[in-house]
Structure formats: C-alpha cells, structure tokens
Protein backbone atom coordinates (compact mmCIF):
# COMPACT_ATOMS: atom_id res chain seq x y z
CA UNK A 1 15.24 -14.28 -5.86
CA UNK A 2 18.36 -12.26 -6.13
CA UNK A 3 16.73 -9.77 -8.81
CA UNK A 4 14.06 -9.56 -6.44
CA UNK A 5 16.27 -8.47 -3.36
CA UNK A 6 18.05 -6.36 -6.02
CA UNK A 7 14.77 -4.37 -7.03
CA UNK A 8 13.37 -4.04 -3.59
CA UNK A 9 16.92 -2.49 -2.77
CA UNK A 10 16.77 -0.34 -5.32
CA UNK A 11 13.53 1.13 -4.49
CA UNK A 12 14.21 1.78 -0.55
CA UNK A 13 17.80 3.25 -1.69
CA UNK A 14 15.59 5.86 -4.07
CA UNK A 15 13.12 6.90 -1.26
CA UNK A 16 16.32 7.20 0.63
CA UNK A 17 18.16 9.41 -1.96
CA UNK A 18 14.87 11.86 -1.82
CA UNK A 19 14.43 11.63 1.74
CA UNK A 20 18.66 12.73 2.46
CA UNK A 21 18.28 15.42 0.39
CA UNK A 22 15.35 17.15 1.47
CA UNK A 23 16.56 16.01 5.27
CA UNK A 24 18.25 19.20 5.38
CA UNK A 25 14.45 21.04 5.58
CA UNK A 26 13.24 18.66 8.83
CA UNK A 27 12.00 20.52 11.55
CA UNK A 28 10.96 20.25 15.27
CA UNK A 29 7.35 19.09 14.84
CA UNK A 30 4.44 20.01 17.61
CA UNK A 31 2.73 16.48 16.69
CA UNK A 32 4.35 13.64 19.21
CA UNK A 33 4.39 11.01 16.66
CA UNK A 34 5.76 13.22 13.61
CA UNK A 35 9.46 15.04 14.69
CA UNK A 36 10.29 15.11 10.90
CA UNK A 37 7.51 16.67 9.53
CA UNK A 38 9.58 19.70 7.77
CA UNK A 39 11.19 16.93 5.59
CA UNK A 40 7.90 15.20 5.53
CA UNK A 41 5.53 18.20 3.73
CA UNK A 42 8.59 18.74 1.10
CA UNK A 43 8.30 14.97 0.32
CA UNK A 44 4.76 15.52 0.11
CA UNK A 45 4.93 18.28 -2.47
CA UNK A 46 7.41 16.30 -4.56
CA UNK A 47 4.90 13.27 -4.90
CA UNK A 48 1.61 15.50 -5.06
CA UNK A 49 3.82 17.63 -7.96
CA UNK A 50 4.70 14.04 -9.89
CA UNK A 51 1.15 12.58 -9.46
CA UNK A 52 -0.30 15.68 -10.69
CA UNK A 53 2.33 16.13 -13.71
CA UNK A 54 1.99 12.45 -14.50
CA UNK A 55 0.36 9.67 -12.47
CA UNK A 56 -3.16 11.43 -12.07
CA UNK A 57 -3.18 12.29 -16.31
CA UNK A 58 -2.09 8.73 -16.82
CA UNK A 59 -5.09 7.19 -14.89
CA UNK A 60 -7.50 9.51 -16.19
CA UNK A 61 -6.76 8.47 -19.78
CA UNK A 62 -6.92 4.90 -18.35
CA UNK A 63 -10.25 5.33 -17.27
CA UNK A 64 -11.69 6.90 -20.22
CA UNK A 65 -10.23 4.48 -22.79
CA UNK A 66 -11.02 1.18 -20.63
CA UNK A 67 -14.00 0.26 -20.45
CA UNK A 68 -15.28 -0.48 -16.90
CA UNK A 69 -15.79 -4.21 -16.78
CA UNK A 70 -12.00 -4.73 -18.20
CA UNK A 71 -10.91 -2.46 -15.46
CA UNK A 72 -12.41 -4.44 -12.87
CA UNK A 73 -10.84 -8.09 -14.96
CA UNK A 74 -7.75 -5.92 -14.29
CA UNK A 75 -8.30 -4.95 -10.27
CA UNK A 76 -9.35 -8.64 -9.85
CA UNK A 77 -6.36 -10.05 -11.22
CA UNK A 78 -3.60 -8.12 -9.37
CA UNK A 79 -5.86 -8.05 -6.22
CA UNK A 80 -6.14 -12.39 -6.49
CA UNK A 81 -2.29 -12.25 -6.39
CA UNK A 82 -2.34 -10.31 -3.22
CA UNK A 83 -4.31 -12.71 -1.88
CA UNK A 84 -1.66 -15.33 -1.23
CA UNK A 85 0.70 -12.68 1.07
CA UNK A 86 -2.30 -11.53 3.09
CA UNK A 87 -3.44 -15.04 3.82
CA UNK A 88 0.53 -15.77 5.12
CA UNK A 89 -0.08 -12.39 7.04
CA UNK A 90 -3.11 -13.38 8.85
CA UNK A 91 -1.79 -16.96 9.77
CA UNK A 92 1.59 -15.17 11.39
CA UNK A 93 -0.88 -12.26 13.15
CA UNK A 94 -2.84 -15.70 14.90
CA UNK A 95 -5.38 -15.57 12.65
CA UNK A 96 -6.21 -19.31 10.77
CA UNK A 97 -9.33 -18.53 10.04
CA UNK A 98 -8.65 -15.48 8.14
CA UNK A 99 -5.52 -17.33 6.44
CA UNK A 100 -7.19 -19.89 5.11
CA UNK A 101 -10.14 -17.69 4.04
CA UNK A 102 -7.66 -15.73 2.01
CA UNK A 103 -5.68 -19.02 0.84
CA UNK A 104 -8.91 -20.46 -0.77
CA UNK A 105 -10.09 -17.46 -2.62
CA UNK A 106 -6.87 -17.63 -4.30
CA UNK A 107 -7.42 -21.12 -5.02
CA UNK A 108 -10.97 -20.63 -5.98
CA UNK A 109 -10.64 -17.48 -7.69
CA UNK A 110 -7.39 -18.36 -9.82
CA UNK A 111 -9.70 -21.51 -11.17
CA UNK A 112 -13.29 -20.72 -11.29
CA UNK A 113 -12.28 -17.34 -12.00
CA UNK A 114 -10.42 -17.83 -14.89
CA UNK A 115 -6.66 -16.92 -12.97
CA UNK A 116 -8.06 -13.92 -10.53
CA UNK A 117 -9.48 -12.10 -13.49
CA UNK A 118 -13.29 -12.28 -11.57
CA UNK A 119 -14.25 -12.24 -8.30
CA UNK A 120 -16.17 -15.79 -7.74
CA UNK A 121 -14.78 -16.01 -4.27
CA UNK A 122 -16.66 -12.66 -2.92
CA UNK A 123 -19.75 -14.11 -4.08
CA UNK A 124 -19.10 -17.57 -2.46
CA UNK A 125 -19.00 -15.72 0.72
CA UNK A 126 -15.27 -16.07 1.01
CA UNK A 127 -14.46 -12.17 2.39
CA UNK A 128 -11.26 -9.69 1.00
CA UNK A 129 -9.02 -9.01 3.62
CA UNK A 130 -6.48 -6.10 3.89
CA UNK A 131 -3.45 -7.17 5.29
CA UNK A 132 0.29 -6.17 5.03
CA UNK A 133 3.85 -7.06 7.26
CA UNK A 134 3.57 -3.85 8.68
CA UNK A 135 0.35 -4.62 10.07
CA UNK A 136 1.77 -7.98 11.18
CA UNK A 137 4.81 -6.23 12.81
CA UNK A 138 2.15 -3.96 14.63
CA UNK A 139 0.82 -7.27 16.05
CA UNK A 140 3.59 -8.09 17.50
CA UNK A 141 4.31 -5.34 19.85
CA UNK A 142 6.83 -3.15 17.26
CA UNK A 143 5.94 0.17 17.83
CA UNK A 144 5.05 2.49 14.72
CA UNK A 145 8.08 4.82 15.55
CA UNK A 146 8.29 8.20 13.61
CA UNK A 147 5.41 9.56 11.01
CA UNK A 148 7.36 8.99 7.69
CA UNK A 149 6.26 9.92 3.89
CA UNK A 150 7.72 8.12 1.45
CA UNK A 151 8.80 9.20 -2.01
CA UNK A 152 6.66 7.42 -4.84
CA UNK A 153 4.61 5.92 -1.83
CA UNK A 154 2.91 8.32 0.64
CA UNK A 155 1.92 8.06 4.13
CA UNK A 156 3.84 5.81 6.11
CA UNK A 157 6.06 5.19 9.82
CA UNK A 158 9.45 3.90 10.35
CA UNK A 159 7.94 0.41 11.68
CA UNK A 160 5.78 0.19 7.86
CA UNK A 161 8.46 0.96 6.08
CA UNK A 162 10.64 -1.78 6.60
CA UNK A 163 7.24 -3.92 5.98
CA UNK A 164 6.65 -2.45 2.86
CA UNK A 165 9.78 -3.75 1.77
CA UNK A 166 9.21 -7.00 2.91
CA UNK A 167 5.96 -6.42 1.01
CA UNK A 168 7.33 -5.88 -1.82
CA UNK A 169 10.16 -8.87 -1.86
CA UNK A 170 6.79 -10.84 -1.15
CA UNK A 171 4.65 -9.87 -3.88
CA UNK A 172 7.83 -9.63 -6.22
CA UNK A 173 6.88 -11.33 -9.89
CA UNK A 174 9.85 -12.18 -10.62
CA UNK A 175 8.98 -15.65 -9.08
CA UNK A 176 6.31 -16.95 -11.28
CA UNK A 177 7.34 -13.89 -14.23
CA UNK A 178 10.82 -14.46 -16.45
CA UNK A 179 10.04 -12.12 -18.84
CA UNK A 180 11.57 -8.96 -17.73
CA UNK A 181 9.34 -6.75 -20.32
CA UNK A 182 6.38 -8.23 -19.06
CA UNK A 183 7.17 -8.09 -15.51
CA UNK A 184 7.74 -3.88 -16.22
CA UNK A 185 4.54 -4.08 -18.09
CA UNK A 186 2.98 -5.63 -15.14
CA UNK A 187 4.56 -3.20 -12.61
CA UNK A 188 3.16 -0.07 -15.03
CA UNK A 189 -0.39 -2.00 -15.12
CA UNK A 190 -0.57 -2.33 -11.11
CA UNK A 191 0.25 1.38 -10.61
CA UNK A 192 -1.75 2.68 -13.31
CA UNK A 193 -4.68 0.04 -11.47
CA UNK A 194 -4.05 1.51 -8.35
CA UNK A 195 -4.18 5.55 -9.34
CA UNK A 196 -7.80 4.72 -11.32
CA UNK A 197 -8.85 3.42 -8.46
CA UNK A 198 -8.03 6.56 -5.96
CA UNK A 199 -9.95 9.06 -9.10
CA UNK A 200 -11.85 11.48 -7.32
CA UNK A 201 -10.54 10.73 -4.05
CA UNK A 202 -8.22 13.92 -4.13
CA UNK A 203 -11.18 16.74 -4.67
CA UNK A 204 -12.87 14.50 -1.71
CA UNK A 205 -9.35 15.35 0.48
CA UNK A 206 -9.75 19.22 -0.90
CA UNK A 207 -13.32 19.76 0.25
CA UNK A 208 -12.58 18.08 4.03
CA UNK A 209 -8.91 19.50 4.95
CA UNK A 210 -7.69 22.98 5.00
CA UNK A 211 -4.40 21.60 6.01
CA UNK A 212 -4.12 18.58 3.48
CA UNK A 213 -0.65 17.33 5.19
CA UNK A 214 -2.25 17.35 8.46
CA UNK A 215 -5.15 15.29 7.58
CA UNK A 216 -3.27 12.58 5.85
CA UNK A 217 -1.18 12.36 8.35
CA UNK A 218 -3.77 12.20 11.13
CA UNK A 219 -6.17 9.77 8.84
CA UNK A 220 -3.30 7.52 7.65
CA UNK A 221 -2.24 7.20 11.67
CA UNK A 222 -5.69 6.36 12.85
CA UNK A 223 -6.23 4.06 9.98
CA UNK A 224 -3.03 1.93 10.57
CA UNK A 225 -4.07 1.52 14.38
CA UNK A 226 -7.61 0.23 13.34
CA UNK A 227 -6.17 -1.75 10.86
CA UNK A 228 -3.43 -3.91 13.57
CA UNK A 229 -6.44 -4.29 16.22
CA UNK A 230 -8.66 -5.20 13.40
CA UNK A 231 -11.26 -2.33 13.74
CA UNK A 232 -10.82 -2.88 17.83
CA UNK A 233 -7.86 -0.51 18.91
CA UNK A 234 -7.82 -0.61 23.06
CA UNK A 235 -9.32 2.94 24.18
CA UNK A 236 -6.62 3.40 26.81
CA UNK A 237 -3.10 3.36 24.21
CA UNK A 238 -0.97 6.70 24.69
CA UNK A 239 1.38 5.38 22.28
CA UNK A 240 0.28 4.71 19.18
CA UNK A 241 1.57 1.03 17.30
C-alpha cells in the first residue's frame, strides 16, 4: 500500500514540477471555465512534442509487429482489471445495477475468459462501462473547477485531477503484483495499449480543428458532463460539473 501512495505521489508531484514551471506563461483566458489556458497550450505542446518524439513511434511499431488478435488478448486483459474500480464507482454514484454488472464481468471474464484475456462477458450481454472517481465526484455535486492539462496525461479539471489520483492508488498493481520488474513491464504494456488504441485518432483531430487546443478543450469538457449525467446532462446548467 505504501509503495502505492508513494508512486501515485510521485506522479502528481511530476505534473506539478511541469505545471510550476511553465506557470510563469498562464494568461487571462476569454473561456469562463479555462483562466489558465496560457500555461495550459505550453503543457500541451510539451506532451504533443513527447508523444510525437516517442509515444506515437512506440505504438506504431506495436501495431505493426503484434498481430491484431494478441492486441485485443492484451486490451481485454488490462480493460477486465478496470472492471473491478468502475463497478465500486457505479455502486458509490447510486448505481447497483451497473455495479454489479461490472462486478460479474470481472468474475466471468477473469474465469471463462481465461483471466480477462477475452471478452466472454460482452457477448453474455453483460455491458462495458466507463467510469472513473472523477466522474463519481461529479455526482456528487463537486464542481469541475478550472480547465487543467496535465503533463503525461492530457485534458483534465481541477475536480478530475484529484480523481485521477485516486484512480490511480485504485488500480495500483502493486496489490496483487510483487514483482517490481513486472509491475514496470505492466505499466509500459498499459501505455503502449492505450497509444495503439488512439492510432489515427490525431489526423482525425487535424482534419476537424483549426485550433487543436480549443477543440480538446471544448470536446474533453462536453464529454466529462455527458459522462457524470450518464449521456443526460440537464439543459438548463450555467456551470458546468
């Protein structure tokens, strides 16, 4: 638990490193919800520099080495494992039904499938969910607060911030994983997972946004507030949550 706390710590105090020392380029944004968006476009040019220097290359090798049905053994796997903290997230957002939907595909889907390497639950009828503690914090009244990109991460507010820690203390291997070379091996995998996964997403973005900063921001905020009401946002909500 401790090295867990320690790593999630670690990660927050980098983004915070980044963010202090490009704070000094924040400006007076025009955009209610995003005061800091000088600070937040130079973030955004350090992570589209690294992902373009070495995420994007990484993943594209990935792809064209792997062959597709591993890749998906490999999606299925990490995505099982979410399964568990999305499930606990639905229960504490009021939603049992949902929670124990997500509790038995990870029961069905680490036996049958062979420990979340396929997918038997979809085809049961049992559906993926998309939950996070940010989400469940936007449940319970905490407002979003600031517009906030994150180093390494991306798109994000004050309010899912401090869930995405909590996400990642939840998630953490280090409770089931002792091995501290395969619990780095599994970090690398998940990331490497994740970037395949977004391939072709970018010259998407390119085509649709002559301001790219101002889309993402836009698309991420509209997303988030779907995602809390669950596809339902009220139509009369000045401030977003």
């Amino acid at each position: 638990m401790r090295s867990a706390e320690v790593s999630a710590r670690s990660l927050l105090s980098l983004c915070l490193l980044v963010l202090l020392a490009l704070s000094g380029c924040a400006s007076t944004s025009g955009h209610p919800d995003d005061p800091w968006e000088g600070m937040n476009r130079k973030v955004q040019t350090f992570n589209d520099n690294l992902d373009d220097y070495a995420a994007k290359p990484v993943a594209e090798v990935y792809r064209a080495s792997v062959p597709l049905p591993t890749r998906s053994n490999v999606s299925n796997f990490f995505g099982n494992l979410e399964d568990v903290w999305i499930g606990v997230n639905n229960l504490l957002q009021g939603k049992p039904r949902d929670g124990l939907n997500d509790l038995s595909r990870f029961a069905v889907n680490s036996t049958i499938g062979i420990i979340g390497f396929f997918d038997v639950a979809t085809e049961l009828g049992l559906e993926k969910h998309d939950e996070d503690f940010g989400q469940t914090l936007g449940r319970w009244g905490v407002p979003s607060g600031p517009y906030l990109v994150l180093p390494l991460v991306g798109p994000s507010s004050v309010r899912d911030a401090g869930g995405f820690v909590v996400d990642k203390l939840a998630n953490y291997p280090d409770y089931f994983i002792e091995s501290v070379p395969m619990r780095n091996a599994g970090y690398v995998t998940k990331f490497v997972d994740t970037r395949t996964r977004l391939l072709g997403a970018e010259s998407v973005l390119e085509d649709a946004a002559l301001d790219k900063y101002n889309y993402l921001r836009g698309f991420y905020l509209q997303r988030r507030k779907s995602q809390i009401y669950d596809g339902r946002p009220p139509r009369e909500d000045d401030d977003y949550r």
